[in-house]
C-alpha atoms as a PDB file:
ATOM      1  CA  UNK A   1       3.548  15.318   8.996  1.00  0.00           C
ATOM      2  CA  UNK A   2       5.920  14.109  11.625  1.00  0.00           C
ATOM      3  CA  UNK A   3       7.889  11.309  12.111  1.00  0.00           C
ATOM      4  CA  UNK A   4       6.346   8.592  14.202  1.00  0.00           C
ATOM      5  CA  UNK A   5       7.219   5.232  12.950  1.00  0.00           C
ATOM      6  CA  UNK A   6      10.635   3.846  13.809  1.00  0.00           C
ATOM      7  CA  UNK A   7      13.046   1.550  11.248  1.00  0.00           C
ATOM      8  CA  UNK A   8      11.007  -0.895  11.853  1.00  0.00           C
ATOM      9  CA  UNK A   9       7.548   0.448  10.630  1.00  0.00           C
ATOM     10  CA  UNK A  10       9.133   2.278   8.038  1.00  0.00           C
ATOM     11  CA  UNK A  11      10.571  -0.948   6.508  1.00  0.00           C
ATOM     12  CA  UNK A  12       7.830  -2.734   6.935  1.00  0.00           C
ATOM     13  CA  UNK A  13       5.361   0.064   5.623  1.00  0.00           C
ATOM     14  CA  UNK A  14       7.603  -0.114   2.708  1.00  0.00           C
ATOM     15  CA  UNK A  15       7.556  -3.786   1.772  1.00  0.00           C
ATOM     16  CA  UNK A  16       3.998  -4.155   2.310  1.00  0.00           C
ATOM     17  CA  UNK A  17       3.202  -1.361  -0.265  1.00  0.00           C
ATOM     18  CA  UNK A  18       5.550  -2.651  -2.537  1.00  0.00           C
ATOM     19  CA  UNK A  19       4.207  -6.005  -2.134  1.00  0.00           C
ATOM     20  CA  UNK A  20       0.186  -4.548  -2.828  1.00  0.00           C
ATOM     21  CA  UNK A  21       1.437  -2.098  -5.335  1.00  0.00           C
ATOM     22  CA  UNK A  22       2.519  -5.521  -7.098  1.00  0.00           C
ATOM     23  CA  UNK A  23      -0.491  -6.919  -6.759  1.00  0.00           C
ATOM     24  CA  UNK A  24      -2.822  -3.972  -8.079  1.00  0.00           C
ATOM     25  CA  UNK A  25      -0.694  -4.317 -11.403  1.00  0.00           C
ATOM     26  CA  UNK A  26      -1.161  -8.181 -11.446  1.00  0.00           C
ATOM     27  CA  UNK A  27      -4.891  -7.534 -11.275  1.00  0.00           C
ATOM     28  CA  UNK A  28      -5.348  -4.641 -13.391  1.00  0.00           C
ATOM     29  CA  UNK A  29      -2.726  -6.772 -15.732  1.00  0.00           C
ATOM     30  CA  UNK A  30      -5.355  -9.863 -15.451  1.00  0.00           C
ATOM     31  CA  UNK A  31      -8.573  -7.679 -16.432  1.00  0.00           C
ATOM     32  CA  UNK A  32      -6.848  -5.598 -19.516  1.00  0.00           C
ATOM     33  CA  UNK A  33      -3.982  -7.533 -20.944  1.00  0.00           C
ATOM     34  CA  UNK A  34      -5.534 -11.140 -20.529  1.00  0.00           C
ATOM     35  CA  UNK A  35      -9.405 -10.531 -20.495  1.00  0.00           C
ATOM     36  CA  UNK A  36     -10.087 -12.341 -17.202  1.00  0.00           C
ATOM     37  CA  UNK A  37     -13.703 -10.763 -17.154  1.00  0.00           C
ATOM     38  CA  UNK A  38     -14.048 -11.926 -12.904  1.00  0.00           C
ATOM     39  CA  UNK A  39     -11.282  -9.619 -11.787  1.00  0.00           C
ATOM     40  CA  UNK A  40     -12.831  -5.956 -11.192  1.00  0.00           C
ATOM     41  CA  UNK A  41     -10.956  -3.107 -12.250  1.00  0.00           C
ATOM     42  CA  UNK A  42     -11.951  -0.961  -9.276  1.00  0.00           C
ATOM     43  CA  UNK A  43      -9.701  -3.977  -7.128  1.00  0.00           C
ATOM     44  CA  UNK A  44      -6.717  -3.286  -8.908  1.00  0.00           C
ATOM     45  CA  UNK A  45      -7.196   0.030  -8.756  1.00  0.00           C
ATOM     46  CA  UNK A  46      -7.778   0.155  -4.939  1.00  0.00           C
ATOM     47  CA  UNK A  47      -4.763  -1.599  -4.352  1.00  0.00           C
ATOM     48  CA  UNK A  48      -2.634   0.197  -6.260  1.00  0.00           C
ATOM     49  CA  UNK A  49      -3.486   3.360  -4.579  1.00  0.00           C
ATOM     50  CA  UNK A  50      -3.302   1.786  -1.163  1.00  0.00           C
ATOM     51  CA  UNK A  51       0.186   0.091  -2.353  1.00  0.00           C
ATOM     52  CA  UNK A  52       1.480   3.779  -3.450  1.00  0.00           C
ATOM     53  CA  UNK A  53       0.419   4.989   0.166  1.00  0.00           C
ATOM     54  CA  UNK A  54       1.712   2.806   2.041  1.00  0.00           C
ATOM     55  CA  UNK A  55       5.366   3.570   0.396  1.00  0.00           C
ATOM     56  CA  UNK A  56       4.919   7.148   0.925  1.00  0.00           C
ATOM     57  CA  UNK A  57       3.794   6.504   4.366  1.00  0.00           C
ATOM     58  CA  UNK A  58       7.720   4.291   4.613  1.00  0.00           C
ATOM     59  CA  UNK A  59       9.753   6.509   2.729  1.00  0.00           C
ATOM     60  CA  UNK A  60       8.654   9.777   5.044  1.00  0.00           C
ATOM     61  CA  UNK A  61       8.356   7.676   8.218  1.00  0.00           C
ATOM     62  CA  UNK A  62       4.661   8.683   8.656  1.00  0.00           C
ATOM     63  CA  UNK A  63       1.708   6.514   9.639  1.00  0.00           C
ATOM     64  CA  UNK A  64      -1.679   8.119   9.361  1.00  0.00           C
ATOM     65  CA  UNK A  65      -3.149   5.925  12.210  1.00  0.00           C
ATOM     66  CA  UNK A  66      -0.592   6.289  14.437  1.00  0.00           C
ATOM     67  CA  UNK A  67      -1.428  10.400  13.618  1.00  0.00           C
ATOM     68  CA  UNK A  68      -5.037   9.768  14.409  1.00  0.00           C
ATOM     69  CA  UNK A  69      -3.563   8.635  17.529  1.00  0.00           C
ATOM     70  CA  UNK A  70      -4.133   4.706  17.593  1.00  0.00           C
ATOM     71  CA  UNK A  71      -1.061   2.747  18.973  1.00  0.00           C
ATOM     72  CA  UNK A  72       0.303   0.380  16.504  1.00  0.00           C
ATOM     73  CA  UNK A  73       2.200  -2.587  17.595  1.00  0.00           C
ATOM     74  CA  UNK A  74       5.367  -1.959  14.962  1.00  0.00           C
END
């Protein structure tokens, strides 16, 4: 696991997991704490995980498709 985002991608891996991180806990919050039967659990899971990935992908400067080796704009 080497760097290969820049300050850039790192910030912006960051945000964006924080951001979907947020919004697995607003759907898991909508289908356990407030009954709304139409959200799936498996969503909120999904993006939870993804959300937690995504910062660990920021935080170590990382990107698993850049490792694959795909070239990514950022």
């Amino acid at each position: 696991m080497q760097c290969n985002i820049d300050r850039r991608g790192q910030a912006l891996r960051t945000t964006m997991g924080s951001v979907t991180t947020f919004v697995g806990i607003a759907l898991l919050a909508a289908r356990f704490a407030f009954g709304v039967a139409s959200v799936p659990a498996w969503a909120g899971i999904a993006a939870l995980a993804g959300g937690a990935f995504m910062i660990f992908e920021g935080v170590n400067g990382w990107c698993v498709v850049r490792a694959m080796g795909f070239k990514t704009p950022i």
